[in-house]
N, C-alpha and C. Protein backbone atom coordinates (compact mmCIF):
# COMPACT_ATOMS: atom_id res chain seq x y z
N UNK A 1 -113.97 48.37 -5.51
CA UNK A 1 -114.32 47.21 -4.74
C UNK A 1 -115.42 47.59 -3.76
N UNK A 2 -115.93 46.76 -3.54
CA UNK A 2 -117.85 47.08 -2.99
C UNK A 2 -117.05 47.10 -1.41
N UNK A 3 -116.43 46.48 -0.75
CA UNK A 3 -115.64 46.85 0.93
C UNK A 3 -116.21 45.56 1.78
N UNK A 4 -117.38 45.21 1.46
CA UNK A 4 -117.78 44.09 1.97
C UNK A 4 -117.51 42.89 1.63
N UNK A 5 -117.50 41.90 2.50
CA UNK A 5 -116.80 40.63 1.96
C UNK A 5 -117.56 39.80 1.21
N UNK A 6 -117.00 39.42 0.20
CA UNK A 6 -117.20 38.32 -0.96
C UNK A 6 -117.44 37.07 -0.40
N UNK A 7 -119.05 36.52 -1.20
CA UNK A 7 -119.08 34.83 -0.98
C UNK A 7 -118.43 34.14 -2.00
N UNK A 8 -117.63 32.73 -1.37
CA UNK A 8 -117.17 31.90 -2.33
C UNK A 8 -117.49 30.82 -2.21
N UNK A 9 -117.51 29.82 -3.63
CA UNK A 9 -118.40 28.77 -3.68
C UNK A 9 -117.84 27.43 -2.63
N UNK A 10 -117.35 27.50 -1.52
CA UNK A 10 -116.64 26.61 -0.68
C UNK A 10 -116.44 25.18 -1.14
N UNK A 11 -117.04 24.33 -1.96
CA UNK A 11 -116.80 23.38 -2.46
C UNK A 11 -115.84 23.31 -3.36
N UNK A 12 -115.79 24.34 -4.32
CA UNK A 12 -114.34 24.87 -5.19
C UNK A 12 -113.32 24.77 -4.45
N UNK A 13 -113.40 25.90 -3.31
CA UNK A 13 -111.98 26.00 -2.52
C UNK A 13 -111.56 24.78 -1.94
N UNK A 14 -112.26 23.58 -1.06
CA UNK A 14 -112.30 22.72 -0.85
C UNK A 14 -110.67 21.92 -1.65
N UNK A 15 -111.00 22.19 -2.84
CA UNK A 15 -110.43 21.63 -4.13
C UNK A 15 -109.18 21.92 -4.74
N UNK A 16 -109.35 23.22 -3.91
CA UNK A 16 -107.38 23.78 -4.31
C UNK A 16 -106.35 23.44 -4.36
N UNK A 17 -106.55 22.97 -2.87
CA UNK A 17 -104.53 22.09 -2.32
C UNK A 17 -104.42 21.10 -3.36
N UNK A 18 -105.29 20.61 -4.29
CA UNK A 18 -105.04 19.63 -5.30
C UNK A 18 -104.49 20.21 -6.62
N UNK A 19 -104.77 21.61 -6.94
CA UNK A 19 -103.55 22.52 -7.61
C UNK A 19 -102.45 22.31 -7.46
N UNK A 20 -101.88 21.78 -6.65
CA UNK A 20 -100.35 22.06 -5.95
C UNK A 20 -99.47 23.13 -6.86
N UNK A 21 -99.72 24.23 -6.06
CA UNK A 21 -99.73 25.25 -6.53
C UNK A 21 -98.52 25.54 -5.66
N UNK A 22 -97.01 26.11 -6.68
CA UNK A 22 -95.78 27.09 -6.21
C UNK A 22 -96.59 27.91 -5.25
N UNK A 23 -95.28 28.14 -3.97
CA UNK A 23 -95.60 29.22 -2.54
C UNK A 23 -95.83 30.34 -3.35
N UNK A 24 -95.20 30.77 -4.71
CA UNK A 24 -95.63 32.48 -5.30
C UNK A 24 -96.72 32.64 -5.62
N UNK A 25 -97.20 31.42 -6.58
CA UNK A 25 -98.42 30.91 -7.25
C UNK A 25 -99.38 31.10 -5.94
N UNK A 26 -99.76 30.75 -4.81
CA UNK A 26 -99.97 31.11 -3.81
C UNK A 26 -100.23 32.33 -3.19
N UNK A 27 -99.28 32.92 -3.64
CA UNK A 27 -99.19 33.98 -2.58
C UNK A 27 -99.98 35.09 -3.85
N UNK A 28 -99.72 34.78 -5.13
CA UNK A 28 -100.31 35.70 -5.90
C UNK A 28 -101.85 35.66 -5.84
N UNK A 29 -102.35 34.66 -6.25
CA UNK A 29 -103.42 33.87 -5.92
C UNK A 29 -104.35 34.79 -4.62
N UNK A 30 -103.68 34.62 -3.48
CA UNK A 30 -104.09 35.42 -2.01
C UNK A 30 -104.49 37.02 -2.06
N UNK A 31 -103.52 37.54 -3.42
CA UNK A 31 -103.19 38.83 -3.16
C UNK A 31 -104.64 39.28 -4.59
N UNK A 32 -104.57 38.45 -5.24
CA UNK A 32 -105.86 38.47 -6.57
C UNK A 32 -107.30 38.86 -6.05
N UNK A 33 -107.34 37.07 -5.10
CA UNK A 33 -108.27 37.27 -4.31
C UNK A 33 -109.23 38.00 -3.56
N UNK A 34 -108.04 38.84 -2.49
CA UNK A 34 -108.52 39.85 -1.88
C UNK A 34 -108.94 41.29 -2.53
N UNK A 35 -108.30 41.36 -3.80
CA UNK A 35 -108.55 42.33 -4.86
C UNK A 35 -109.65 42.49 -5.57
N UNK A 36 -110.11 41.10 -5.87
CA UNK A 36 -110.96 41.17 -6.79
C UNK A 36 -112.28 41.92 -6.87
N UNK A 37 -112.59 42.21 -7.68
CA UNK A 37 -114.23 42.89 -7.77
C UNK A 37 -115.17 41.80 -7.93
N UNK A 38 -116.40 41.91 -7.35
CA UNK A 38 -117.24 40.73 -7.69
C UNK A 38 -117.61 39.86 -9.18
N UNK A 39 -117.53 38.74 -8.80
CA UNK A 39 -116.97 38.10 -10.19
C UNK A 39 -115.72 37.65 -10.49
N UNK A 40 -114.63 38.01 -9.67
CA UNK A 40 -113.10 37.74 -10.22
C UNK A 40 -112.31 38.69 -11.10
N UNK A 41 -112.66 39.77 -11.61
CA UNK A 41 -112.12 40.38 -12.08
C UNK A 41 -110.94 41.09 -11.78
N UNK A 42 -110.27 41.47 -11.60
CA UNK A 42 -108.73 42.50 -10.64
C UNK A 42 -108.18 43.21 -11.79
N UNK A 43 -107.81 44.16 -11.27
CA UNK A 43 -107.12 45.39 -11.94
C UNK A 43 -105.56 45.72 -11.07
N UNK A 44 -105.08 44.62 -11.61
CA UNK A 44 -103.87 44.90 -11.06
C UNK A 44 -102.61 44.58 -12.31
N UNK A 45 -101.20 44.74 -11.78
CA UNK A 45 -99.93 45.23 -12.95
C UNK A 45 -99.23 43.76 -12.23
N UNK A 46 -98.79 43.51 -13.28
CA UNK A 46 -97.58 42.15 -12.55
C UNK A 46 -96.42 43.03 -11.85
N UNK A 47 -96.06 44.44 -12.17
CA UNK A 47 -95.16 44.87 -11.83
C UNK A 47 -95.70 45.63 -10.01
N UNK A 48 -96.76 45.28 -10.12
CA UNK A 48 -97.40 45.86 -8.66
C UNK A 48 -97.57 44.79 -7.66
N UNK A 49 -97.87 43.58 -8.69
CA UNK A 49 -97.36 42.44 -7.41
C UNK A 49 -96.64 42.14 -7.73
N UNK A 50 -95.10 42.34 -8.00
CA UNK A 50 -94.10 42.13 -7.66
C UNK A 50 -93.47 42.71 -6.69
N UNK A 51 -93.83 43.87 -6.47
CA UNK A 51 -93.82 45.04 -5.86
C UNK A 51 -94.40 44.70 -4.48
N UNK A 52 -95.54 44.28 -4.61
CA UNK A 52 -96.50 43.91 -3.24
C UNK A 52 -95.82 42.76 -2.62
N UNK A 53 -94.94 41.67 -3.10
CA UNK A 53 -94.60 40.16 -2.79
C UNK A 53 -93.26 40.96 -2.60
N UNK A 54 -92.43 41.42 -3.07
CA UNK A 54 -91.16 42.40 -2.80
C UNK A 54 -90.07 40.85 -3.68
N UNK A 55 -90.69 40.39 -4.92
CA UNK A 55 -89.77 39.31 -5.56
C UNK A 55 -90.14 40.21 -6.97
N UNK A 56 -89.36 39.26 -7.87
CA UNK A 56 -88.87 40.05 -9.28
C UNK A 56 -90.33 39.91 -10.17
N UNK A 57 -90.39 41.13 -11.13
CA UNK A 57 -91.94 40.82 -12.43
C UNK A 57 -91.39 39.13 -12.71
N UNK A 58 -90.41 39.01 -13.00
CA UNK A 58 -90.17 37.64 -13.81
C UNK A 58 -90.95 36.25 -13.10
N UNK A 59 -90.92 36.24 -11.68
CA UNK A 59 -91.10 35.32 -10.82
C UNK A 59 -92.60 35.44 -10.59
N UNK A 60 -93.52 36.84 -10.71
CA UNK A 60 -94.88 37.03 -10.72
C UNK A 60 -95.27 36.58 -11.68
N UNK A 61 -94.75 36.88 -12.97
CA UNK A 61 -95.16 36.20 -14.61
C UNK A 61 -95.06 34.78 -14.32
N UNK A 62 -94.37 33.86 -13.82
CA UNK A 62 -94.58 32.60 -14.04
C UNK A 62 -95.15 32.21 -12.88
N UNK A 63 -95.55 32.75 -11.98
CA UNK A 63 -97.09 32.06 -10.91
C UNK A 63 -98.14 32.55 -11.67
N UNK A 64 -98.19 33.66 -12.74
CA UNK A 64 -99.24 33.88 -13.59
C UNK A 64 -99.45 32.63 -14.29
N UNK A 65 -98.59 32.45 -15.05
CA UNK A 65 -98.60 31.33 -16.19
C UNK A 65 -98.91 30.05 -15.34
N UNK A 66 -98.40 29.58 -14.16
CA UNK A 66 -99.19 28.58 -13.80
C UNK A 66 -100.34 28.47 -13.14
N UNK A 67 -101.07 29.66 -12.52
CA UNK A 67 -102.20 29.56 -12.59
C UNK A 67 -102.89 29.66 -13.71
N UNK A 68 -102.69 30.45 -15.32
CA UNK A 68 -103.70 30.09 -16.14
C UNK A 68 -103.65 28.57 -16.72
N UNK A 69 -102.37 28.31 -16.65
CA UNK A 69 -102.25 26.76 -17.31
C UNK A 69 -103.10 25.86 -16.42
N UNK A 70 -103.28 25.90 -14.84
CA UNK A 70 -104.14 25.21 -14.14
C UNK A 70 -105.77 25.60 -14.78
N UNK A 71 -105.76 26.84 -15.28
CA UNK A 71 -107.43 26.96 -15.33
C UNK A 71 -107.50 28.01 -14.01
N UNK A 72 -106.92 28.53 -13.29
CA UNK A 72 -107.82 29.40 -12.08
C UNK A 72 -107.50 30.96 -12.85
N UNK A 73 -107.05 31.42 -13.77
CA UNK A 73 -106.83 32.53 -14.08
C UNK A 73 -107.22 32.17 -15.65
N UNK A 74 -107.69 33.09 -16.39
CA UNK A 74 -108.43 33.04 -17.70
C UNK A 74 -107.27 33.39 -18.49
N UNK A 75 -106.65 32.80 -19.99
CA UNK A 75 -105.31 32.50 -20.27
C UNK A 75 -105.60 34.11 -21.00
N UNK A 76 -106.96 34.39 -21.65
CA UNK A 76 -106.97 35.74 -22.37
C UNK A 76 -107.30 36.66 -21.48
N UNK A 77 -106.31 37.60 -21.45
CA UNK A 77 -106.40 38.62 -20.23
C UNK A 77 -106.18 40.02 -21.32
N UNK A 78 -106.76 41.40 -20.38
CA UNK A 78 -106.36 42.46 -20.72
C UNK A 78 -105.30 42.83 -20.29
N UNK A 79 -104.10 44.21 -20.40
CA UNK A 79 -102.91 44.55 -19.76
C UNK A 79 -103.42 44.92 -18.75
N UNK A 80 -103.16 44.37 -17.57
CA UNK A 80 -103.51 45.01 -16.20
C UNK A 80 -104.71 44.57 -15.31
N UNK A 81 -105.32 43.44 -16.43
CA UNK A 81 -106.76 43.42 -16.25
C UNK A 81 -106.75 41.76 -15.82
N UNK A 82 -106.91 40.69 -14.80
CA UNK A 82 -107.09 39.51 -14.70
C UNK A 82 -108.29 38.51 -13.97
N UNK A 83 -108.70 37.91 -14.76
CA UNK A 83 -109.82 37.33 -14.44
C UNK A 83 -109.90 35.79 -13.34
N UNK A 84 -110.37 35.54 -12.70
CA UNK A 84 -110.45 34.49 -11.78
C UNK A 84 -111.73 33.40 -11.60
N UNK A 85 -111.16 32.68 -12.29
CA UNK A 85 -112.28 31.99 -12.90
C UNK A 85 -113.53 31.79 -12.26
N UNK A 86 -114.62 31.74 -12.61
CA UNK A 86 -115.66 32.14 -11.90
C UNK A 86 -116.49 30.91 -10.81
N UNK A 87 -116.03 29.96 -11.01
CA UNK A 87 -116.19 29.17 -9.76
C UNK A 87 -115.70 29.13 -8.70
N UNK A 88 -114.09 30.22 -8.82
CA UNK A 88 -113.29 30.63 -7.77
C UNK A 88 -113.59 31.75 -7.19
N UNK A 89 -114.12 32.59 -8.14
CA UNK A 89 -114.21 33.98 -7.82
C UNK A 89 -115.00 34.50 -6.50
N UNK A 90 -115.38 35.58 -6.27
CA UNK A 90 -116.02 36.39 -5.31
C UNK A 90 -117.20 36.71 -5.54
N UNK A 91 -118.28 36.57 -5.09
CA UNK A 91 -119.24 37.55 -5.16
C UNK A 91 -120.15 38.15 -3.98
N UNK A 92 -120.93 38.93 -4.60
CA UNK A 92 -121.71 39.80 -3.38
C UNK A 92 -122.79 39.03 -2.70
N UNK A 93 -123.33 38.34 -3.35
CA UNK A 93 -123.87 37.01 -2.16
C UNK A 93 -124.02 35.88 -3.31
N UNK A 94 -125.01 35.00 -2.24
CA UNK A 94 -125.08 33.55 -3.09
C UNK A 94 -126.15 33.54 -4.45
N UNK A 95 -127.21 34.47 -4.37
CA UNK A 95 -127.74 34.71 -5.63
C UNK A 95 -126.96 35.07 -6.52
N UNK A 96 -126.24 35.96 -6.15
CA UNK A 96 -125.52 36.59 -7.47
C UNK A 96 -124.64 35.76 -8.14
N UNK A 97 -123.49 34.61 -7.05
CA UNK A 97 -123.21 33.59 -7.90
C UNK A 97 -124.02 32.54 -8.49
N UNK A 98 -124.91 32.44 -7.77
CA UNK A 98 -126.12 31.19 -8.40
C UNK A 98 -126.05 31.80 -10.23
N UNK A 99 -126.73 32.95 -10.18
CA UNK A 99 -126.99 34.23 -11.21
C UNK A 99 -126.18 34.03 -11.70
N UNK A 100 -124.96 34.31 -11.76
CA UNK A 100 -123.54 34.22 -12.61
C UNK A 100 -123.18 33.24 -13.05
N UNK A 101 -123.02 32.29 -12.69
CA UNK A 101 -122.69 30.65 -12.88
C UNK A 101 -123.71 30.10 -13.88
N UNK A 102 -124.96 30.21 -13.86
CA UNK A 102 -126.07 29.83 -13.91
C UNK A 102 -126.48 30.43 -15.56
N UNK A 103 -125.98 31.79 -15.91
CA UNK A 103 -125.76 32.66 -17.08
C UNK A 103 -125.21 32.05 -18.07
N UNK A 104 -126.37 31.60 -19.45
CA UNK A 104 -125.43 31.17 -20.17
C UNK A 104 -124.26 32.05 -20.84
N UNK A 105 -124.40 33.18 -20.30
CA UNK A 105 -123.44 34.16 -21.23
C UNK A 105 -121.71 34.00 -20.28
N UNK A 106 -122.18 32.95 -19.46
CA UNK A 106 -121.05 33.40 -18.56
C UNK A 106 -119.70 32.02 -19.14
N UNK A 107 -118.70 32.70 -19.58
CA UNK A 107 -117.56 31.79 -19.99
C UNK A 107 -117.37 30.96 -19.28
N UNK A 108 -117.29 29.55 -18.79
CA UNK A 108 -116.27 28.34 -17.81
C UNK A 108 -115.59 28.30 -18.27
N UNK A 109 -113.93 28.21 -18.75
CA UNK A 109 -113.32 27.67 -18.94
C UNK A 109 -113.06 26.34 -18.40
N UNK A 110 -112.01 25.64 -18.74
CA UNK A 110 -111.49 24.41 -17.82
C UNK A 110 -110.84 24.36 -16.96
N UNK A 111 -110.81 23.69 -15.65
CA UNK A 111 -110.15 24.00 -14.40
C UNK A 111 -108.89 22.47 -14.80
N UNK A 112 -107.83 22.46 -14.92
CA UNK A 112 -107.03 21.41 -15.72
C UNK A 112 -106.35 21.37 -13.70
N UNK A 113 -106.98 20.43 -13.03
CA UNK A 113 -106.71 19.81 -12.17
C UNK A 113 -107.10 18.89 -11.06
N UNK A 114 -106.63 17.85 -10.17
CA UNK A 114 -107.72 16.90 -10.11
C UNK A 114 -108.88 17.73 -9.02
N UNK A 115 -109.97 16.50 -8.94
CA UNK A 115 -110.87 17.01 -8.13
C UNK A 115 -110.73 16.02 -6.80
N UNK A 116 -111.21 16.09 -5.48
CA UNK A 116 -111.38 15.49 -4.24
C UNK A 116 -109.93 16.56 -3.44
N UNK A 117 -110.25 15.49 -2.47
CA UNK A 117 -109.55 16.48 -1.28
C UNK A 117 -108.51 15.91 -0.53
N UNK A 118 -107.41 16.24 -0.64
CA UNK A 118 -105.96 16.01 0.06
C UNK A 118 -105.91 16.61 1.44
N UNK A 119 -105.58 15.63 1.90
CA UNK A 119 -104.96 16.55 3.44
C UNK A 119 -103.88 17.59 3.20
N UNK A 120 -104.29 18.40 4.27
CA UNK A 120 -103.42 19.69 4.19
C UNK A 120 -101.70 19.68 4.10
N UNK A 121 -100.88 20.38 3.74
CA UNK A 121 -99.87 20.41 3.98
C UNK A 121 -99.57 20.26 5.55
N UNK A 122 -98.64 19.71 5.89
CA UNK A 122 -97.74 19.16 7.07
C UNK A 122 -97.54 21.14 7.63
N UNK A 123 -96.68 21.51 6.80
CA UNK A 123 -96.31 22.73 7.11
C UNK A 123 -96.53 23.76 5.85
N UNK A 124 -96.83 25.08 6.21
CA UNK A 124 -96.72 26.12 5.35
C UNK A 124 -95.86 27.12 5.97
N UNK A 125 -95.01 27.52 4.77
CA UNK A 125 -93.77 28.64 4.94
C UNK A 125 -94.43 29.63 5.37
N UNK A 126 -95.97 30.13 5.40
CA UNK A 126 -96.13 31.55 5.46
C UNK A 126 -96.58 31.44 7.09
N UNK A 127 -97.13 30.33 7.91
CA UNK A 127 -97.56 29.66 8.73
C UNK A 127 -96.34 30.85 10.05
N UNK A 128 -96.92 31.63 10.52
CA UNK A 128 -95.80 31.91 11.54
C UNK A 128 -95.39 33.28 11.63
N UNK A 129 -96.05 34.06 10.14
CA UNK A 129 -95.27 34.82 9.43
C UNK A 129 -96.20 36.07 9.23
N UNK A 130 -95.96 37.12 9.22
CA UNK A 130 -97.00 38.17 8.86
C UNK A 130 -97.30 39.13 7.69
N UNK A 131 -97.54 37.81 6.37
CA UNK A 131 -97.53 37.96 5.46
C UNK A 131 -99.16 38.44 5.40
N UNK A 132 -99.59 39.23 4.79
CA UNK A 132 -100.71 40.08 4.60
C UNK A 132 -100.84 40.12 2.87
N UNK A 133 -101.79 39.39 2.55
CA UNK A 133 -102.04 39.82 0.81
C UNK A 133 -102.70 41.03 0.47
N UNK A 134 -103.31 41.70 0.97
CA UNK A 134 -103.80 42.95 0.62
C UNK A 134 -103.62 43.81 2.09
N UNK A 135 -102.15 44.80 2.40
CA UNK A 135 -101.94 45.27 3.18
C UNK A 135 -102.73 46.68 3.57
N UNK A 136 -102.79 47.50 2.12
CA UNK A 136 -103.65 48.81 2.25
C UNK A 136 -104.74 48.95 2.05
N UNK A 137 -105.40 47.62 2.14
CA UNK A 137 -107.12 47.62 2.46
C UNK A 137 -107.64 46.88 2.72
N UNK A 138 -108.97 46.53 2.32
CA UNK A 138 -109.99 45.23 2.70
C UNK A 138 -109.97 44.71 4.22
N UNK A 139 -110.79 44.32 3.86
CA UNK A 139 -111.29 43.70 5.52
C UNK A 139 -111.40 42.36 5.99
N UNK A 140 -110.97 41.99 6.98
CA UNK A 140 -110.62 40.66 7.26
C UNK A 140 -111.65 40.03 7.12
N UNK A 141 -111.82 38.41 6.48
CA UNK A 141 -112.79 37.95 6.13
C UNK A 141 -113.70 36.99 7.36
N UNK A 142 -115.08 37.52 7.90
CA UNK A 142 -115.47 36.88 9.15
C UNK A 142 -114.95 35.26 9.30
N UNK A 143 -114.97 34.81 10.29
CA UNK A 143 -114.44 33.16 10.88
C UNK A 143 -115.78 32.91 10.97
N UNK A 144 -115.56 31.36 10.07
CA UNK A 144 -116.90 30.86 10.33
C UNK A 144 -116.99 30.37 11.61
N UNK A 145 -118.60 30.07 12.07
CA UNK A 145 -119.20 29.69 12.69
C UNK A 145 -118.60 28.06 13.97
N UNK A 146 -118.51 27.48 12.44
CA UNK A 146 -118.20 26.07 12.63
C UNK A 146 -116.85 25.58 11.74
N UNK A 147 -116.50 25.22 11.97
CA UNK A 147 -114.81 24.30 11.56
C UNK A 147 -115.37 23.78 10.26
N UNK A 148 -115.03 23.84 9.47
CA UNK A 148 -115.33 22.56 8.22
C UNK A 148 -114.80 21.26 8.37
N UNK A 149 -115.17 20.18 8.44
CA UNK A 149 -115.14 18.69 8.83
C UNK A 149 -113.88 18.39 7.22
N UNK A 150 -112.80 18.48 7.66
CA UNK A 150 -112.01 18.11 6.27
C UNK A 150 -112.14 16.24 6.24
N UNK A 151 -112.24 16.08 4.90
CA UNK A 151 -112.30 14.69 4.33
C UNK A 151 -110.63 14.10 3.47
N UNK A 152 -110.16 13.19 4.10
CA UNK A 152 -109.10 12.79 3.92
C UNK A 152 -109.44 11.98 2.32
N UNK A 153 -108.47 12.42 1.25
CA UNK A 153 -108.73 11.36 0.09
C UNK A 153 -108.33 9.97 0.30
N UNK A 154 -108.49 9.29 -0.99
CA UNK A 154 -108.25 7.89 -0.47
C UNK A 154 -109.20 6.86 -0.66
């Protein structure tokens, strides 16, 4: 992992809470994230985030399976090896995703969920809590500048 923080395409993320995505699905998701190599790629074991979340492989395998069934995880994976779809993914700046995206060599799959923007959850379980997705490394990701102006659907 390059140590420096990853740009992401903020209009994607925007778009998530409309996943309604399980708290594991979530929390795996967080822990991918912070992992990933530029591009989305991660080299991680379901049995290591199970390990990392301190819940069973069984319960990591099916926040797997519903993130690829959503489209944010690529359904053909290597053992150990998981991809994050590349409108979600990370990269080392905004050329390089422009570059990547932009590549016809570069796979899209389908993102199978709606698009626009929901207000936030009322409450989150992790909200309070000192849950850390990548505890033995990486670096906290800078606070933007300015607040993002959230848009209520509707």
């Amino acid at each position: 992992m390059t140590g420096a923080p990853l740009v992401h395409n903020p209009a994607m993320w925007e778009h998530l809470p409309n996943a309604r995505l399980k708290s594991t699905a979530r929390d795996v998701l967080d822990i991918l994230t912070a992992r990933q190599e530029p591009g989305g790629e991660v080299q991680i074991t379901q049995g290591e985030l199970a390990e990392r979340l301190g819940i069973s492989q069984a319960a990591v395998s099916r926040a797997i399976s519903q993130l690829k069934d959503i489209g944010i995880l690529e359904g053909r994976t290597k053992h150990g090896v998981v991809r994050i779809h590349p409108l979600l993914a990370g990269y080392e700046s905004e050329a390089h995703m422009v570059n990547h995206l932009t590549d016809p060599d570069t796979y899209l799959w389908p993102l199978r969920y709606e698009s626009g923007v929901r207000p936030p959850r009322r409450s989150d379980p992790r909200s309070g809590t000192s849950f850390d997705p990548d505890p033995d490394g990486g670096e906290d990701a800078p606070l933007p500048e300015v607040s993002p102006t959230l848009r209520l659907a509707g």
